[in-house]
N, C-alpha and C. Protein backbone atom coordinates (compact mmCIF):
# COMPACT_ATOMS: atom_id res chain seq x y z
N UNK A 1 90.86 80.77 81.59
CA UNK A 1 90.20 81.26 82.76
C UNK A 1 90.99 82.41 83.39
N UNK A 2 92.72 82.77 82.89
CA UNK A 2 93.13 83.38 83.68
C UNK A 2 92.47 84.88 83.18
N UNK A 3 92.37 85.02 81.67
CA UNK A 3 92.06 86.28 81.04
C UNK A 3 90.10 86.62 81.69
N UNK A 4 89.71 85.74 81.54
CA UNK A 4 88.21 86.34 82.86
C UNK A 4 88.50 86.66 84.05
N UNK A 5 89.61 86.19 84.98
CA UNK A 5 89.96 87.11 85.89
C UNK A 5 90.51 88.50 85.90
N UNK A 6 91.53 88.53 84.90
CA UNK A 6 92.14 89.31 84.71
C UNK A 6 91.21 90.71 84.13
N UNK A 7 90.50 90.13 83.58
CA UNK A 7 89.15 91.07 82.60
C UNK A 7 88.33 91.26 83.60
N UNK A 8 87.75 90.37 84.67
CA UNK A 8 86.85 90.37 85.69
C UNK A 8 85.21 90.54 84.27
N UNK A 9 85.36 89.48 84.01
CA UNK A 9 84.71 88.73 82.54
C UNK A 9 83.67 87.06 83.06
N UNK A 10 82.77 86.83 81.75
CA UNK A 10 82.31 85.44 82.63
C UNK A 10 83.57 84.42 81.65
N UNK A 11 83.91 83.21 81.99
CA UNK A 11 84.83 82.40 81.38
C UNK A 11 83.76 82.45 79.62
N UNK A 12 82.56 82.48 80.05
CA UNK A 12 82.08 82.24 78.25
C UNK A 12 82.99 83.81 77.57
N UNK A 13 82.79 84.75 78.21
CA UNK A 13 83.31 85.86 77.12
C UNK A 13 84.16 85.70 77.28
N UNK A 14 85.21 85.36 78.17
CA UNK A 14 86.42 85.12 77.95
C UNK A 14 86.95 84.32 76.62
N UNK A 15 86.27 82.95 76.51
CA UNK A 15 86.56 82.43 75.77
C UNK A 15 86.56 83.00 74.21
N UNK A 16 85.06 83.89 73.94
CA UNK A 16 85.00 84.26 73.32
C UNK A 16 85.68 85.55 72.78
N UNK A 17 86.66 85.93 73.33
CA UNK A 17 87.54 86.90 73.67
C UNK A 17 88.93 86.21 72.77
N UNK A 18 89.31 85.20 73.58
CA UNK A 18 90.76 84.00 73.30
C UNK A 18 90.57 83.68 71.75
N UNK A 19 88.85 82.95 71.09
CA UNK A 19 88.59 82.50 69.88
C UNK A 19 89.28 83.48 68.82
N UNK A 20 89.04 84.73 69.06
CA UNK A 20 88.79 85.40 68.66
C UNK A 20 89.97 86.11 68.09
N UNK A 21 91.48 85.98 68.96
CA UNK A 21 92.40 86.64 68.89
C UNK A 21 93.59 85.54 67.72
N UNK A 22 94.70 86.25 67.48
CA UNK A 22 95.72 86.23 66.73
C UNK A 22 96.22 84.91 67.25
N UNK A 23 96.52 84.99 68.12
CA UNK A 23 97.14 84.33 69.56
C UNK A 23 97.37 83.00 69.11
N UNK A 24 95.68 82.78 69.68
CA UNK A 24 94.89 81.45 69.61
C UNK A 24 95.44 80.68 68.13
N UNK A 25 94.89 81.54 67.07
CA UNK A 25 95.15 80.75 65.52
C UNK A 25 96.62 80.27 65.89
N UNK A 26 97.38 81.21 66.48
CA UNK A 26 99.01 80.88 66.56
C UNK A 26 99.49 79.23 67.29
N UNK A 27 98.76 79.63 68.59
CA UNK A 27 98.69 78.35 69.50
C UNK A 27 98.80 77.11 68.20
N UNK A 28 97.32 76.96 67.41
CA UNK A 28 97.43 75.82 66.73
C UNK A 28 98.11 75.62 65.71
N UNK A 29 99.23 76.65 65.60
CA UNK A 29 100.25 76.56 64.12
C UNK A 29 101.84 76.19 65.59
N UNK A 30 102.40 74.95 64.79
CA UNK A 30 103.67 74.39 66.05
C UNK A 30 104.57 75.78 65.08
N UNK A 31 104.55 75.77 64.18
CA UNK A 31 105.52 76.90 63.30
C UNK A 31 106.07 78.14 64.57
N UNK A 32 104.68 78.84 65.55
CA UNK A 32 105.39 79.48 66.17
C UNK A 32 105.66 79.30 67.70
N UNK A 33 105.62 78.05 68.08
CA UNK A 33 106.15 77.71 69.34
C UNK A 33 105.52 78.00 70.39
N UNK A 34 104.33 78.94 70.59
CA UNK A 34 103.42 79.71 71.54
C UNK A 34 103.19 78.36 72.74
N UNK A 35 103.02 76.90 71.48
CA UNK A 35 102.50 75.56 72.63
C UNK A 35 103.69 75.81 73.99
N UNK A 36 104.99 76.58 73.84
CA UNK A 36 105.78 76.33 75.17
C UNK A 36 105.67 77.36 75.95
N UNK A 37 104.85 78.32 75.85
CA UNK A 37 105.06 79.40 76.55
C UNK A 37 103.98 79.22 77.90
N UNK A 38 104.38 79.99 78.70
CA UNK A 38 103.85 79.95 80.04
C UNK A 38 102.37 80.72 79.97
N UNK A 39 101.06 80.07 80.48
CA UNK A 39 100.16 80.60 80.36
C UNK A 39 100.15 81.99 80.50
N UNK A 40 100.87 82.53 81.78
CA UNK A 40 100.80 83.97 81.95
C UNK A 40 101.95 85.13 80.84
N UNK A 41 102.48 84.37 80.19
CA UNK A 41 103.06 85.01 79.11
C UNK A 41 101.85 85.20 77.94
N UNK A 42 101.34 84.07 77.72
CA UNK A 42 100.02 83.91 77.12
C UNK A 42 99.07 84.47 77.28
N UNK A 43 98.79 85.07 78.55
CA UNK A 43 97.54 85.87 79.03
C UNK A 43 98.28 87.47 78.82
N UNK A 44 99.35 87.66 78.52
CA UNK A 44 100.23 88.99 78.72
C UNK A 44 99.95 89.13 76.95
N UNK A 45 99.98 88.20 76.29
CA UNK A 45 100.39 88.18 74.66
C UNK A 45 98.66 88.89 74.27
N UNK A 46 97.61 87.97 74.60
CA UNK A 46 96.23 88.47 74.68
C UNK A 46 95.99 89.45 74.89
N UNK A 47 96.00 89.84 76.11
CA UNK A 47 95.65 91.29 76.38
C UNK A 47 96.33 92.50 76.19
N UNK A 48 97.54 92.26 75.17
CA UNK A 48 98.19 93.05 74.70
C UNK A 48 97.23 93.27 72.98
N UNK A 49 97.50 91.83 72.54
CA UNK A 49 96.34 92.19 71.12
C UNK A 49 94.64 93.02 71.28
N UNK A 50 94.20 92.64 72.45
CA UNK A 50 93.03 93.07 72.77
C UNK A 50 92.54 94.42 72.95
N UNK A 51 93.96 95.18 73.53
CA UNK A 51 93.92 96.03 74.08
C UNK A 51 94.29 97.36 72.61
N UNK A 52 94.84 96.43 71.62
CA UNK A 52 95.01 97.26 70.26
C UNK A 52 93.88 96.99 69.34
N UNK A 53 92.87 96.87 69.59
CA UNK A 53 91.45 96.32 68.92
C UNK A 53 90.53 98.10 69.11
């Protein structure tokens, strides 16, 4: 929800935004640790990939 604010987005495209990215696949691999990071590092990691699309 933070990246639909941040986007000023509805939470569905948001989501569909998050599905969509590098990030996310990462989140569900423990290999790269993303599960400890602080959402807003997380929302910084996103809209950094997004923004190179």
């Amino acid at each position: 929800m933070l990246l639909a604010k941040a986007m000023h987005i509805s939470d569905e495209q948001a989501l569909g935004y998050f599905y969509s990215t590098k990030t996310f696949k990462q989140l569900n691999d423990p290999k790269y640790g993303l599960q400890l990071m602080s959402d807003e590092y997380l929302l910084e990691d996103i809209q950094k990939e997004l923004s190179l699309r």
